[in-house]
Protein backbone atom coordinates (compact mmCIF):
# COMPACT_ATOMS: atom_id res chain seq x y z
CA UNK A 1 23.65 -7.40 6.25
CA UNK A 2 21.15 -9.34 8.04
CA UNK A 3 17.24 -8.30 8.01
CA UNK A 4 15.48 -8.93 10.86
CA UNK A 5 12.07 -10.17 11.09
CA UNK A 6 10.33 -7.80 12.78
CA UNK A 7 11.03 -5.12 9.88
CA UNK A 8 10.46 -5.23 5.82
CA UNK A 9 13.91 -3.93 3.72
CA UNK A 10 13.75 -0.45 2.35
CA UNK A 11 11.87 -1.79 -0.37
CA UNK A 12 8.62 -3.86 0.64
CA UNK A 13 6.27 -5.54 -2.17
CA UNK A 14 2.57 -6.09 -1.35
CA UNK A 15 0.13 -7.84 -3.35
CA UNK A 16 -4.15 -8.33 -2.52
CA UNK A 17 -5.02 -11.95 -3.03
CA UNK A 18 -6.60 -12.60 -6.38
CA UNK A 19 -10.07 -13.35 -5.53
CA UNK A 20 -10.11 -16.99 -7.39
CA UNK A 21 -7.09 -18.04 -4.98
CA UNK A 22 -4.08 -17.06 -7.52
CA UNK A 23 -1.15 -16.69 -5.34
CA UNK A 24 1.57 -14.06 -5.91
CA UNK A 25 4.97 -15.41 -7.46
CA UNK A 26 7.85 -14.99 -5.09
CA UNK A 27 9.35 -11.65 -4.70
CA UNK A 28 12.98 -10.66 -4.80
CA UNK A 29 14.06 -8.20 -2.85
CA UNK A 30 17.47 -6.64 -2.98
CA UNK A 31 19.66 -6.20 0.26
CA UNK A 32 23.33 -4.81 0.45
CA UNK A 33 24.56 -8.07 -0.08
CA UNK A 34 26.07 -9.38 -3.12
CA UNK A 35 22.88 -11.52 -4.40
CA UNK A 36 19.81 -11.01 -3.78
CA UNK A 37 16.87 -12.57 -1.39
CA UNK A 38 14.40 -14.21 -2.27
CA UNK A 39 10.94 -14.43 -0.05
CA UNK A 40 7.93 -16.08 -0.62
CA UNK A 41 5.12 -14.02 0.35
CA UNK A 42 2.53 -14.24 3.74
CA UNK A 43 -0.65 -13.54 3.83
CA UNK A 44 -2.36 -11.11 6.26
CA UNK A 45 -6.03 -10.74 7.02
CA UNK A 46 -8.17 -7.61 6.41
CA UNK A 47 -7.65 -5.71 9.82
CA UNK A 48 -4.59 -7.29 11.02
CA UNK A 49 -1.51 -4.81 11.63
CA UNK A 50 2.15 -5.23 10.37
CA UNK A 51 5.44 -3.69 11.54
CA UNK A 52 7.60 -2.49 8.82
CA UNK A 53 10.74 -0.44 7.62
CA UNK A 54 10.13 3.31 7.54
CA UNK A 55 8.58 4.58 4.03
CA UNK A 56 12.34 5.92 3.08
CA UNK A 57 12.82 8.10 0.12
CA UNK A 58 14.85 5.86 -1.49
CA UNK A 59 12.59 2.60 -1.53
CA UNK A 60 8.82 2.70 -0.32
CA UNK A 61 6.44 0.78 -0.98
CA UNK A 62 4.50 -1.03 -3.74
CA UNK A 63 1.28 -2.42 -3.59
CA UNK A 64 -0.39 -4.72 -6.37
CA UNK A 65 -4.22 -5.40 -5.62
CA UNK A 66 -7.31 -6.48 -7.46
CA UNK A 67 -10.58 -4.88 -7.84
CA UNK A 68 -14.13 -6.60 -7.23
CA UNK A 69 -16.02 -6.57 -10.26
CA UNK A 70 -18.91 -5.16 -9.01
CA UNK A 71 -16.86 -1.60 -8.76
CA UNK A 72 -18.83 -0.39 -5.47
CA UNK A 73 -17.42 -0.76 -2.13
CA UNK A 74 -14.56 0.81 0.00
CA UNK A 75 -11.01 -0.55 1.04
CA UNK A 76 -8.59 1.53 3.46
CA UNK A 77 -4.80 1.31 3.93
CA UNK A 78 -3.50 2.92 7.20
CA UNK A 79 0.13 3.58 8.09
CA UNK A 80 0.46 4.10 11.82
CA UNK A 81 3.99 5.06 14.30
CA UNK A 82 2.52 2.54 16.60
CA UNK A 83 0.49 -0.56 16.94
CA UNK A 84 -1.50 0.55 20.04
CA UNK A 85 -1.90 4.22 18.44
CA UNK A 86 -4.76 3.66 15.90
CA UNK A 87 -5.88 7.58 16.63
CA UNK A 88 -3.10 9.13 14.80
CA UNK A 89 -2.81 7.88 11.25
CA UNK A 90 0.37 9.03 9.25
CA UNK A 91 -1.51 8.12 6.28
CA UNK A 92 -4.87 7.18 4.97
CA UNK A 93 -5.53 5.77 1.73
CA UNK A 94 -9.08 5.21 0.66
CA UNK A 95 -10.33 3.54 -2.97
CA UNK A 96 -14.02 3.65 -3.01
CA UNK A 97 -16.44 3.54 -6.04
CA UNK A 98 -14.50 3.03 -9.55
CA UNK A 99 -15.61 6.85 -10.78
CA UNK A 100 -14.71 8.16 -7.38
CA UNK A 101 -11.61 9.53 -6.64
CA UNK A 102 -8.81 8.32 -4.58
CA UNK A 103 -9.06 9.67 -1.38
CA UNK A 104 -5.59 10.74 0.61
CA UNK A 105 -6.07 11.92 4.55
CA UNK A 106 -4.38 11.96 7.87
CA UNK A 107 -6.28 11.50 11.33
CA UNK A 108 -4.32 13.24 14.25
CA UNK A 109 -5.88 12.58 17.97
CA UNK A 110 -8.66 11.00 16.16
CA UNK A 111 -9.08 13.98 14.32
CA UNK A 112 -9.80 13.76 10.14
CA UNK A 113 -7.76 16.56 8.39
CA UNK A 114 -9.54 17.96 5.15
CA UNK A 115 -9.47 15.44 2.58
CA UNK A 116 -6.98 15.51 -0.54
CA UNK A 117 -8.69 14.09 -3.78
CA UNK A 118 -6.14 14.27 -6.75
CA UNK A 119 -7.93 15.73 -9.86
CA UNK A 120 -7.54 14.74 -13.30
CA UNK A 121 -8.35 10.95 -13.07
CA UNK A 122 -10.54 8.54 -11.13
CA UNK A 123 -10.01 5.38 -9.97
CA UNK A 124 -10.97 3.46 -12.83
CA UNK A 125 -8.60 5.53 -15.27
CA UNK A 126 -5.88 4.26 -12.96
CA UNK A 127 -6.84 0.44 -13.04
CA UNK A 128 -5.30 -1.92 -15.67
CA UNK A 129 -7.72 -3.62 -18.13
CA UNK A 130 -9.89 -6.59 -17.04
CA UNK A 131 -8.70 -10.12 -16.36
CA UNK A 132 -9.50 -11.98 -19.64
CA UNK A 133 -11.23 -14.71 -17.71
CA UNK A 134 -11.96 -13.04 -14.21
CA UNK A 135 -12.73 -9.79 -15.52
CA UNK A 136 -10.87 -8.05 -12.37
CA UNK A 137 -8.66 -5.07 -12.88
CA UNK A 138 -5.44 -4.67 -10.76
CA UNK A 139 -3.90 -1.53 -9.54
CA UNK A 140 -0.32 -1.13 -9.12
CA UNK A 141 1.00 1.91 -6.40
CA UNK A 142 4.03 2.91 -4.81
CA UNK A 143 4.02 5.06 -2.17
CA UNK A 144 7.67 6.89 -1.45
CA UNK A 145 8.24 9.20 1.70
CA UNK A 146 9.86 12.20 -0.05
CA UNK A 147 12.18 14.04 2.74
CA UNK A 148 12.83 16.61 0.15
CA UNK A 149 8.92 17.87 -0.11
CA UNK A 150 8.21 16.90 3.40
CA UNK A 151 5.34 14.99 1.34
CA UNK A 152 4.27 11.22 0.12
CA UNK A 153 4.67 10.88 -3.53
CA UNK A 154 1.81 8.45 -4.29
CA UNK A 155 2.24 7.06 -8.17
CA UNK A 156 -0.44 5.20 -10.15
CA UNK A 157 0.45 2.44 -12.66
CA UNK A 158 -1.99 1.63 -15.09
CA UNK A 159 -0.23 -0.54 -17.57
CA UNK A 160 1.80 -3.56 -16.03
CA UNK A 161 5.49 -2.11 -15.71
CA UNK A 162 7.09 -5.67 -16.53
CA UNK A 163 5.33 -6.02 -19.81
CA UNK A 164 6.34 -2.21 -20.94
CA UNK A 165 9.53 -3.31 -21.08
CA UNK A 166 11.73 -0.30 -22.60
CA UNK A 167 9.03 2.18 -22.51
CA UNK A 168 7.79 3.88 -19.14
CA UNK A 169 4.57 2.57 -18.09
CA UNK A 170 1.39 5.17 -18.01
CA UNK A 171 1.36 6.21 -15.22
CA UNK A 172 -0.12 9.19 -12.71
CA UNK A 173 1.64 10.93 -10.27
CA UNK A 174 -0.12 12.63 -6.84
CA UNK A 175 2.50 14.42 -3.61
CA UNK A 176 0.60 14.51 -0.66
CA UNK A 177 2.21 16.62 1.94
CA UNK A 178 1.56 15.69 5.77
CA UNK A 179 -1.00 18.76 6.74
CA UNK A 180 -0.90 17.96 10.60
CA UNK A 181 2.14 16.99 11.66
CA UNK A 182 5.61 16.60 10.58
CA UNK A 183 7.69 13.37 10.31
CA UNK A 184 11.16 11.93 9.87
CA UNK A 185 10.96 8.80 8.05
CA UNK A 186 14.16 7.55 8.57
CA UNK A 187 13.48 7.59 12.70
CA UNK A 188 9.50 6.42 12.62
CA UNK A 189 9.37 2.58 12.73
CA UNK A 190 5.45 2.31 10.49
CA UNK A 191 2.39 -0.31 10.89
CA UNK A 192 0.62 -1.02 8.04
CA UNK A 193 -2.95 -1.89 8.49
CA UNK A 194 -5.73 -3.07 5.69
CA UNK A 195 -9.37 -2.69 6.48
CA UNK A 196 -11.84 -4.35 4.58
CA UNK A 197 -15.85 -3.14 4.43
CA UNK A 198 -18.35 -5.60 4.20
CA UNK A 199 -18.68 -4.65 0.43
CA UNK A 200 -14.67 -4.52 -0.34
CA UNK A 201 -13.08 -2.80 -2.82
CA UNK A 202 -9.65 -4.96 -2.76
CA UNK A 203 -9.95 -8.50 -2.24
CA UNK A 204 -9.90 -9.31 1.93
CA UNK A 205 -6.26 -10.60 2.23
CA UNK A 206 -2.59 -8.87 1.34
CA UNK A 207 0.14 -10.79 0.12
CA UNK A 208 3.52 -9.60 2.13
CA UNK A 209 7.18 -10.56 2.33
CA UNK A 210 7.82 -12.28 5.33
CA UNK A 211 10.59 -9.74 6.45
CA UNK A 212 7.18 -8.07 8.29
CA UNK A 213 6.46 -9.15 11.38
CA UNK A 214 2.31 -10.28 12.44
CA UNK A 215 2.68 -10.27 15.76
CA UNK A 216 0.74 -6.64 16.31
CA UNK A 217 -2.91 -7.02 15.31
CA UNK A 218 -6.18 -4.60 15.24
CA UNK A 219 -7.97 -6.76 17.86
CA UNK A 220 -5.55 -6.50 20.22
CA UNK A 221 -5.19 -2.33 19.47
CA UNK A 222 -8.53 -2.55 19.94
């Protein structure tokens, strides 16, 4: 099986750029063939739009970003059904101050539906501990479509899932069921986009697999 460029596989890794210029390792990503692929990682700008792979059950995706020290600011993810459709957002996912919550949302014909902010643990109970020498924490996410629940099953690692080795990482666990709209994964091709504030939360660029394509961009939805 062949991927083609203009989607990411069922399972797409994301990274934030470490803010003193560390770039990601490559990322393996397993296809239906025998052995797996192996893709070195793109960057894409705060704002800038990528097509991908619908958020299937069975993959998702994960995202690995870094924290400012300063812990003020705000960072949004957006997952749209089109490039050209910035109105109606699937999903919005919002990290603002460190003792804030995470904030979950949809936006329908420009619309905000009522915010969902999971209880039981801020943002900085979900963040890893600081960088020994740049003192930034990482978060670690994967977001699944669950066609079961008819929701998104957001998880939060904070301890590094490599280094746990046999025992399962802590971790916390939030479903978010679409409130405004109803959608079948498996048919909605998604667009990721990754805004930025002037005082950002996550560092200004994602690291993706090149099996996205860059072509679709916010100043052109614009």
């Amino acid at each position: 099986m062949l991927f083609s460029t203009q989607y990411l596989s069922t399972l797409a890794v994301l990274s934030c750029a470490v803010l003193n210029g560390v770039v990601a390792s490559p990322l393996e990503l397993r296809t239906n063939e025998k052995k797996p692929t192996t893709c070195a990682p793109f960057r894409v700008k705060a704002a800038e739009m990528v097509q991908m792979n619908p958020l299937e059950k069975s993959g998702g995706i994960t995202i690995d970003t870094f924290y400012t020290t300063t812990g003020r600011g705000m960072s949004n993810l957006d997952f749209y059904d089109s490039p050209s459709d910035t109105h109606n957002s699937i999903l919005h996912f919002s990290i603002r101050n460190l003792h804030d919550r995470v904030i979950l949302n949809t936006k329908k014909n420009g619309a905000w539906a009522t915010e969902t902010r999971p209880s039981g643990f801020t943002v900085s109970d979900v963040l890893m501990a600081p960088h020994q020498y740049t003192k930034e924490r990482k978060l670690c996410i994967t977001i699944v479509w669950s066609e079961k629940d008819k929701a998104f099953c957001v998880r939060f690692f904070s301890e590094n899932r490599v280094l746990s080795h046999n025992k399962p990482p802590k971790s916390y666990e939030v479903k978010f069921p679409k409130p405004q709209w109803a959608i079948d994964a498996k048919k909605h091709t998604n667009y990721l986009r990754f805004n930025a504030g002037p005082t950002p939360m996550l560092s200004c660029e994602l690291h993706v697999t090149p099996l996205a394509s860059k072509k679709h961009t916010a100043e052109k939805d614009d």
